[in-house]
Protein backbone atom coordinates (compact mmCIF):
# COMPACT_ATOMS: atom_id res chain seq x y z
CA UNK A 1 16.88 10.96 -7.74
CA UNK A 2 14.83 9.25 -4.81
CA UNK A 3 14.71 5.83 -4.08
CA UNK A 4 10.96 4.61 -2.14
CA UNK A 5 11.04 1.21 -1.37
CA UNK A 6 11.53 -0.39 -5.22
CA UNK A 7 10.60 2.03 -7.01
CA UNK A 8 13.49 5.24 -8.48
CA UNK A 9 11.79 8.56 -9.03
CA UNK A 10 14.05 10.88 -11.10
CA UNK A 11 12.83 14.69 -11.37
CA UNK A 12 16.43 16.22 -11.92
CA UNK A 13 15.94 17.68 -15.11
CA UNK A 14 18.34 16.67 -17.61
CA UNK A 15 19.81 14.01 -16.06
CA UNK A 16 20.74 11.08 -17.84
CA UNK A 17 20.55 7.19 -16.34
CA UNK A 18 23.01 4.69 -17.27
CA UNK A 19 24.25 1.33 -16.45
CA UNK A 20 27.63 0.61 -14.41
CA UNK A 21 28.51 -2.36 -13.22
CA UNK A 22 24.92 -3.47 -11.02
CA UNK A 23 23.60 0.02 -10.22
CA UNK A 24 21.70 2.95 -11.83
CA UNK A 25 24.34 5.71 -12.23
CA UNK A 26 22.40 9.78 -12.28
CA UNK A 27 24.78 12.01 -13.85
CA UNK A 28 24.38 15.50 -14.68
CA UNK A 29 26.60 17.18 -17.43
CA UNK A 30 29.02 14.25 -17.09
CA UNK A 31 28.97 14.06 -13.31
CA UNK A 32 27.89 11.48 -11.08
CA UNK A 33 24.79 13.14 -9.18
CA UNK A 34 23.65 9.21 -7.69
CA UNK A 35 24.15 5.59 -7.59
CA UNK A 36 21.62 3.11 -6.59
CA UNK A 37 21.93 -0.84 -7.17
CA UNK A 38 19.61 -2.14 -9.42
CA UNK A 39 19.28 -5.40 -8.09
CA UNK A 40 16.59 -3.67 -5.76
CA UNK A 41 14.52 -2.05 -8.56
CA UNK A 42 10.71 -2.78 -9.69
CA UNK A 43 10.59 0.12 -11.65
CA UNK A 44 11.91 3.82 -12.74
CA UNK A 45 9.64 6.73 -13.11
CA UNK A 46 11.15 9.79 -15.07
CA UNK A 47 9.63 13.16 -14.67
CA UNK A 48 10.59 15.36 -17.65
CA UNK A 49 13.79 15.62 -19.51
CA UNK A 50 15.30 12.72 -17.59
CA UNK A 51 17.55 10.16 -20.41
CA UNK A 52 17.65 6.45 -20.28
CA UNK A 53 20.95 4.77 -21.86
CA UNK A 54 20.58 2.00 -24.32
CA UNK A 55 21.98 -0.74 -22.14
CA UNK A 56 20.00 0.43 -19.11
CA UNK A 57 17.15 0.13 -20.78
CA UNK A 58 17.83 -3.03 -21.87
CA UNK A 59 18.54 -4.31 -18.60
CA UNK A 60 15.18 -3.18 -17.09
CA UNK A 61 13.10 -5.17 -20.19
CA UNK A 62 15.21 -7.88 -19.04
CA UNK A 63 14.71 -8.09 -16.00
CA UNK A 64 10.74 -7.04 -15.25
CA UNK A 65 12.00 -3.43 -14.33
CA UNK A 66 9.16 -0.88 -15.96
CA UNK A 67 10.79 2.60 -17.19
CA UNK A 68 7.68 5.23 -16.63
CA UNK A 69 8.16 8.52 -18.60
CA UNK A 70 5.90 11.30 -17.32
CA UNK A 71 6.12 15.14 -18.38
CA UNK A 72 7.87 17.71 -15.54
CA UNK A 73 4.22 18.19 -14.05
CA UNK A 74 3.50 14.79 -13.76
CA UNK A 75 1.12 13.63 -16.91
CA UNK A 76 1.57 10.21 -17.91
CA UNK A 77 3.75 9.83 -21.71
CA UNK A 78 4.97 6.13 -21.99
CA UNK A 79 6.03 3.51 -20.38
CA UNK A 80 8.63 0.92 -21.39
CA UNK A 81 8.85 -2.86 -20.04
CA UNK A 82 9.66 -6.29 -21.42
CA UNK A 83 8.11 -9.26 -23.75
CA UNK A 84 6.74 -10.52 -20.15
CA UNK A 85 4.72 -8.32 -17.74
CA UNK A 86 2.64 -8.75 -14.59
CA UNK A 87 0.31 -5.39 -15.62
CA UNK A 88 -2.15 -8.38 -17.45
CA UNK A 89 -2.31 -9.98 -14.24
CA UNK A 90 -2.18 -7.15 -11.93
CA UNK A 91 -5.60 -5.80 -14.13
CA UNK A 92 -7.42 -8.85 -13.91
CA UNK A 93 -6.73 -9.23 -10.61
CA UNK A 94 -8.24 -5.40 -10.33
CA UNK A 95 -10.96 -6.18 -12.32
CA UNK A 96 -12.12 -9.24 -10.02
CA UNK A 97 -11.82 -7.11 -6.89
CA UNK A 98 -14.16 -4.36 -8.98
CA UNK A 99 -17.06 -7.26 -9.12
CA UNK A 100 -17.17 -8.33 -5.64
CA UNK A 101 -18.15 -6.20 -3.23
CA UNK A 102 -16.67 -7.87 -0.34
CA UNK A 103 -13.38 -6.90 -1.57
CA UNK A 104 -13.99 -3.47 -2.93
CA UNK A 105 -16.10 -2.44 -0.03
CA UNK A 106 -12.80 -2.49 2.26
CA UNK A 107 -10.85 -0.21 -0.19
CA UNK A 108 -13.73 2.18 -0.41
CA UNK A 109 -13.81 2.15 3.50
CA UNK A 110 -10.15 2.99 3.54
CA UNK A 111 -10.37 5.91 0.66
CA UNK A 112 -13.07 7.82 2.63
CA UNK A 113 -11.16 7.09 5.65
CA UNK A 114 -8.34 8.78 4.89
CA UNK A 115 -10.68 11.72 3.19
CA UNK A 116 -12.50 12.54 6.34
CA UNK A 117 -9.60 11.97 8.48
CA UNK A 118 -7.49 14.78 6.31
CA UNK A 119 -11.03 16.96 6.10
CA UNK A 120 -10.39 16.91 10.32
CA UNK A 121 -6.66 17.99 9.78
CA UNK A 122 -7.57 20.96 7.74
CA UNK A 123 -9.92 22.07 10.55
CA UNK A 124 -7.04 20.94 13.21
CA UNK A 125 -3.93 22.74 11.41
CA UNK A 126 -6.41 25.95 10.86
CA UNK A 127 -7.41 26.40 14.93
CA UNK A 128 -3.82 25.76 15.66
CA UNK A 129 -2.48 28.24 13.09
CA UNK A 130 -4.96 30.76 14.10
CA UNK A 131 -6.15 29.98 17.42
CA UNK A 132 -4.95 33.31 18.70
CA UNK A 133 -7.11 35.07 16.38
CA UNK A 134 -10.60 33.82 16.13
CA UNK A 135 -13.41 34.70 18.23
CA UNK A 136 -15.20 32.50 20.38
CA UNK A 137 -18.11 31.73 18.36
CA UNK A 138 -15.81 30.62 15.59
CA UNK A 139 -13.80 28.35 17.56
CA UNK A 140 -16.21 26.80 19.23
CA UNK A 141 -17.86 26.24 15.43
CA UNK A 142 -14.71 25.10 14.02
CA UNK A 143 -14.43 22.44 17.21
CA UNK A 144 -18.00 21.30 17.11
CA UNK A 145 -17.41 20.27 13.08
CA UNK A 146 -13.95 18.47 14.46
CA UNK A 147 -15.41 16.62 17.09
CA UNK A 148 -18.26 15.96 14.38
CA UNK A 149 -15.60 14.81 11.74
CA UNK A 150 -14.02 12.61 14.77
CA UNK A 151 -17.27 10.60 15.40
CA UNK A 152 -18.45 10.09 11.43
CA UNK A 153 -14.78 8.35 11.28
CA UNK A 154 -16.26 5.59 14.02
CA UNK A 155 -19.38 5.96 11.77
CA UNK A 156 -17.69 5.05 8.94
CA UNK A 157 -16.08 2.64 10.45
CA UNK A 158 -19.32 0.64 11.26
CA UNK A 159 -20.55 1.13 7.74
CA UNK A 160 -21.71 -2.34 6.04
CA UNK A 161 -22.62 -1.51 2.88
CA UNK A 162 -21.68 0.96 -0.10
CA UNK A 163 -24.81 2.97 -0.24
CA UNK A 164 -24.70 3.80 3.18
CA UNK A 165 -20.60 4.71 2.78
CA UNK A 166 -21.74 7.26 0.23
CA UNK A 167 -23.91 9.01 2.60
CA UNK A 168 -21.79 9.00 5.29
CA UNK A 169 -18.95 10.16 3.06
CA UNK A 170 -22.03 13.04 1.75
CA UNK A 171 -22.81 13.88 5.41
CA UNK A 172 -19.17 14.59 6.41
CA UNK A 173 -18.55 16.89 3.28
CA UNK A 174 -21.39 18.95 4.30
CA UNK A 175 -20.28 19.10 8.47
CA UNK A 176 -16.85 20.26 6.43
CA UNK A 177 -17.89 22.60 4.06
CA UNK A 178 -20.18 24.28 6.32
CA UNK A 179 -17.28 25.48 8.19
CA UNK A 180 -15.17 26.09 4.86
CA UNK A 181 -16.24 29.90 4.90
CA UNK A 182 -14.37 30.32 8.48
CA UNK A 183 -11.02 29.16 6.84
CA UNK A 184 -10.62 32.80 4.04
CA UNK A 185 -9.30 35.58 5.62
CA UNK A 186 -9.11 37.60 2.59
CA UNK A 187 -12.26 39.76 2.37
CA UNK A 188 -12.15 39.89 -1.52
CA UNK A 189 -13.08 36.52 -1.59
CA UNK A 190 -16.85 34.39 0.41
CA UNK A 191 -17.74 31.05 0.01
CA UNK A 192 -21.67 30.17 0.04
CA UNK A 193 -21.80 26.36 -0.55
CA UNK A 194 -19.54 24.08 -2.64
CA UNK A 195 -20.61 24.15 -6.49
CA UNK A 196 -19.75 22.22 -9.02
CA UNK A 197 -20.26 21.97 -13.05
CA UNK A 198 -20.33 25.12 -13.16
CA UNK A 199 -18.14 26.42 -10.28
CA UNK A 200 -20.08 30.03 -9.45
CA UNK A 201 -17.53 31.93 -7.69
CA UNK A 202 -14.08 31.88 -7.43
CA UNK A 203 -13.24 29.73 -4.52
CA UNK A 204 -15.16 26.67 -6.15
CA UNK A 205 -12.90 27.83 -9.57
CA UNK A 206 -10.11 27.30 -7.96
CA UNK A 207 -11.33 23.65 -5.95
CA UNK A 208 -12.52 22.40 -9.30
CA UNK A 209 -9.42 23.21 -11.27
CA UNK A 210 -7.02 22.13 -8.80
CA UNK A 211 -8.98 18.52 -8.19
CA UNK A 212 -8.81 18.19 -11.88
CA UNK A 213 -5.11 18.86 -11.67
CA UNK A 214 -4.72 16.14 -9.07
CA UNK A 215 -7.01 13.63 -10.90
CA UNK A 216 -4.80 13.57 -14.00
CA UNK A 217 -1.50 13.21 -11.37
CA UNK A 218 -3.45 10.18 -9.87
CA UNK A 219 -4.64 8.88 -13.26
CA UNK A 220 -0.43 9.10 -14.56
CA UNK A 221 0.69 7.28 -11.27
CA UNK A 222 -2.16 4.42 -11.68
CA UNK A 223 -0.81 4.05 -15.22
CA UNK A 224 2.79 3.96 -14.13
CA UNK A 225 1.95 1.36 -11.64
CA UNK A 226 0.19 -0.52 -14.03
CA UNK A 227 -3.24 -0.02 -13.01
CA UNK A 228 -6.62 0.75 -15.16
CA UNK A 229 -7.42 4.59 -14.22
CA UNK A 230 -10.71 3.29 -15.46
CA UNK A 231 -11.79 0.99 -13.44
CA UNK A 232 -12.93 2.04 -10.31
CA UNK A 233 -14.22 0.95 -6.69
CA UNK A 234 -15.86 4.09 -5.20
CA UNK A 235 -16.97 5.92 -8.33
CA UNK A 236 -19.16 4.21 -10.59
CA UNK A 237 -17.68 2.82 -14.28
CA UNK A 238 -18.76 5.24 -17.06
CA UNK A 239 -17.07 5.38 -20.73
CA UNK A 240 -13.99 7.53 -20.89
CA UNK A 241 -14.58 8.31 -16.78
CA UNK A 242 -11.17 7.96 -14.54
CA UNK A 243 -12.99 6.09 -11.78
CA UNK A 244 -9.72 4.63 -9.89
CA UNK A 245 -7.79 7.89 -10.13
CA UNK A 246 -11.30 10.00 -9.11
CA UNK A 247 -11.01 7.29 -5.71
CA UNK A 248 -7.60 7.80 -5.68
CA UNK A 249 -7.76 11.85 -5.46
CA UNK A 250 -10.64 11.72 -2.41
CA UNK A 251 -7.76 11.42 0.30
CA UNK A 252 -6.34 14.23 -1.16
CA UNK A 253 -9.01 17.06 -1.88
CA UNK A 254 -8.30 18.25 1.26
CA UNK A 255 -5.22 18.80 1.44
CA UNK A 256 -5.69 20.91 -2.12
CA UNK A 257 -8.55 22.88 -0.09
CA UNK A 258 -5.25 23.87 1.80
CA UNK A 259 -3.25 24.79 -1.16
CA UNK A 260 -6.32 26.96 -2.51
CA UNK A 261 -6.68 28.39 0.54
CA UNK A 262 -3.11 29.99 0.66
CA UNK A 263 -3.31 31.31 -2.43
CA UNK A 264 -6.23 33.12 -1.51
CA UNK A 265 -5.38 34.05 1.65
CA UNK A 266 -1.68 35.14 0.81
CA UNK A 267 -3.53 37.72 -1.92
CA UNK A 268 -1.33 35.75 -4.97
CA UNK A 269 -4.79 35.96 -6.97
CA UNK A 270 -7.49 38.42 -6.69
CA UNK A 271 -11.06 39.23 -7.48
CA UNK A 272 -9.21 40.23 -11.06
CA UNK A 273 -7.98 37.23 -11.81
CA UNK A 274 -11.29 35.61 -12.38
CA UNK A 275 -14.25 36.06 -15.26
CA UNK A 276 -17.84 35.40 -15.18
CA UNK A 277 -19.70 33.84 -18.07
CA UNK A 278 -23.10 34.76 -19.41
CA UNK A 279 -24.50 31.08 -17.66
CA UNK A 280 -22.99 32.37 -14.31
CA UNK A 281 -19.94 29.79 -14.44
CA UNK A 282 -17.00 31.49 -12.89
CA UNK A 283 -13.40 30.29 -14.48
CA UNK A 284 -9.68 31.41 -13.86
CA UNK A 285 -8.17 33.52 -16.50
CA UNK A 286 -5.74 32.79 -18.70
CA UNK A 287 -3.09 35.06 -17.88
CA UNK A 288 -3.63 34.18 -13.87
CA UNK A 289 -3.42 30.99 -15.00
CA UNK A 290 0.82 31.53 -14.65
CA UNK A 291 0.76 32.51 -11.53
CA UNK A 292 -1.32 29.25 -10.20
CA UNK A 293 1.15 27.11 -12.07
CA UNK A 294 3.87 28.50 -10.23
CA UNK A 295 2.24 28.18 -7.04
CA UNK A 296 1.24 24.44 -7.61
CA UNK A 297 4.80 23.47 -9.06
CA UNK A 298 6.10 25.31 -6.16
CA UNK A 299 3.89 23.11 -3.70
CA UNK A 300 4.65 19.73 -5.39
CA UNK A 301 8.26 20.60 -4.71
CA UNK A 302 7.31 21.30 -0.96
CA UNK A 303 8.17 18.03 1.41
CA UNK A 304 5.52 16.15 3.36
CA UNK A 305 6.22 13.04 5.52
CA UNK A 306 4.83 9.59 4.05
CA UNK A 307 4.24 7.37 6.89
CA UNK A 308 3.68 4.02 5.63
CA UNK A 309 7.00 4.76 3.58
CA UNK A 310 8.45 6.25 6.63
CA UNK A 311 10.43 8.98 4.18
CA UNK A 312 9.51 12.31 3.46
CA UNK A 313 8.92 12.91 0.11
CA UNK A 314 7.62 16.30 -2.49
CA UNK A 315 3.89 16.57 -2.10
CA UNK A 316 3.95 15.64 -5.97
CA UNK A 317 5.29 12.33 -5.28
CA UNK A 318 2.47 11.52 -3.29
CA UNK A 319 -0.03 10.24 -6.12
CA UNK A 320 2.38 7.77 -7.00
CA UNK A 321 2.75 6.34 -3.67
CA UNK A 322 -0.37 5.70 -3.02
CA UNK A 323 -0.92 4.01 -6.63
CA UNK A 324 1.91 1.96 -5.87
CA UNK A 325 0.23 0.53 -2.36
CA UNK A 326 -3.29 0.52 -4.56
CA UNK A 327 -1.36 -2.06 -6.77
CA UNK A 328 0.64 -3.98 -4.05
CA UNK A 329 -2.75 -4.71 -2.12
CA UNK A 330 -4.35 -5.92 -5.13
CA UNK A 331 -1.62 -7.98 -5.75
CA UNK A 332 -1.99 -9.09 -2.96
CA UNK A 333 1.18 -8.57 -1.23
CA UNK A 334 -0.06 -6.13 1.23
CA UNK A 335 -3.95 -6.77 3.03
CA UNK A 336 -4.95 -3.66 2.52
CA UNK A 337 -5.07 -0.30 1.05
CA UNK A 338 -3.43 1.89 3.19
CA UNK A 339 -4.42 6.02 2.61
CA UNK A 340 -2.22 8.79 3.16
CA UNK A 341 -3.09 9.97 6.52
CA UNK A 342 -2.06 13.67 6.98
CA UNK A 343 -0.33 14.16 10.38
């Protein structure tokens, strides 16, 4: 049970909330795990087999408190709130921003912001991690595409209009990529270019599954904050298309490059582990499919500090952070969206 800023995210597994007095009471086969006053609640978000009392519940409907219920991984189930609810405002609000570009411009500037600046980090963390054992030519490589990364952020920064956003945010995935190949040290596995719909080898399997994991923890934390997953600012609107929780994942995909990377790297998959269709589209098996879930639970349970919430928090957490300062700068109670900068 972790309280971040208003919001109480429960992930003990079969713990059950109640009401005592004025605060949220955690316990655990009838012990008191946590207390937290509710007075300073917006909301509750449930991860799994997590209980809500009767009276509790009725409290937060009362009181503009919204009870989120997502499954242990993180996909969105239901949410519970009162008669009267701020979402309708809260989406029409989102829905203005989505039709004026001087106000969605700004949020796209910030998503591919924090994208490029976390695409840098990867390259940072890897020279520091390694530094000892890479060649010249490869450092100076991997320095060249940092210093590159480094002066598309001023770039970026200068940027007017969306059109020219999306090709600097296309030119600064290719100075990253290029480099990608430097990052696997495990000879089973090469990395020509990044592919996509169909992956064709097993590194761009793994990317594409793993971003698809993130998008639906990005589209369960825009739901729980109240958001439209749908409506988007950086991606364009299509039918049935997650566009907020596709902007939402950008500042992320490279820190998930990470994640794929030390699975490859530490040998838990191998060439094996992966099958090749007649159409050349390369896909995880089933049965390695265990041992990926493992290692991505195992990394959402790993800690990472949050700087704007100055806490540190699970990795898995993270998605609904940055939904909740998505909502509170379209509500306008914050001027802008702020993305998770990787330190």
């Amino acid at each position: 049970m972790r309280p971040l800023k208003n919001t109480l995210f429960v992930q003990t597994q079969g713990a059950w909330l109640n009401k005592q007095g004025e605060n949220v009471v955690m316990n655990i086969d009838y012990e008191v795990k946590g207390r937290v006053p509710i007075h300073k609640l917006d909301a509750i978000v449930c991860f799994g087999q997590v209980s809500v009392s009767p009276a509790l519940m009725a409290h937060c409907t009362d009181n503009a408190i919204t009870i989120t219920h997502l499954n242990r991984y993180g996909k969105f189930q239901a949410r519970i709130e009162g008669a009267v609810s701020g979402n309708v405002l809260l989406r029409r609000e989102q829905y203005r921003i989505s039709d004026d570009p001087e106000r969605f411009q700004p949020i796209c500037h910030s998503v591919i912001l924090g994208k490029v600046h976390n695409q840098r980090q990867v390259i940072r963390r890897y020279l520091r991690d390694y530094k000892n054992q890479l060649d010249d030519a490869t450092t100076d490589k991997l320095q060249s595409a940092q210093k590159r990364l480094e002066h598309g952020l001023h770039k970026i920064l200068a940027t007017k209009n969306l059109p020219d956003l999306l090709g600097r945010e296309g030119e600064m995935a290719s100075i990253y990529f290029s480099v990608f190949p430097q990052f696997i040290r495990n000879p089973d596995f090469s990395f020509p270019k990044r592919t996509r719909n169909p992956p064709t080898d097993a590194v761009n399997a793994l990317l594409s599954f793993t971003y698809t994991l993130m998008t639906h923890d990005c589209r369960s934390a825009l739901e729980t904050v109240g958001l439209d997953p749908s409506c988007g600012v950086f991606h364009q609107l299509r039918p049935g298309r997650p566009s907020l929780a596709l902007d939402l994942v950008e500042e992320f995909r490279p820190i998930v490059d990470r994640f794929v990377l030390s699975l490859i790297n530490k040998k838990q998959l191998g060439k094996s582990d992966f099958k090749t269709e007649a159409n050349g589209a390369v896909w995880l098996k089933d049965e390695a499919r265990q041992t990926f879930f493992k290692a991505w639970h195992d990394r959402k349970q790993q800690t990472i500090y949050h700087e704007w919430f100055e806490e540190t928090v699970p990795f898995g957490l993270l998605p609904h952070l940055q939904a909740t300062i998505m909502a509170r700068h379209i509500r306008g109670d914050i001027d802008a969206y702020i993305p998770f900068l990787w330190k």
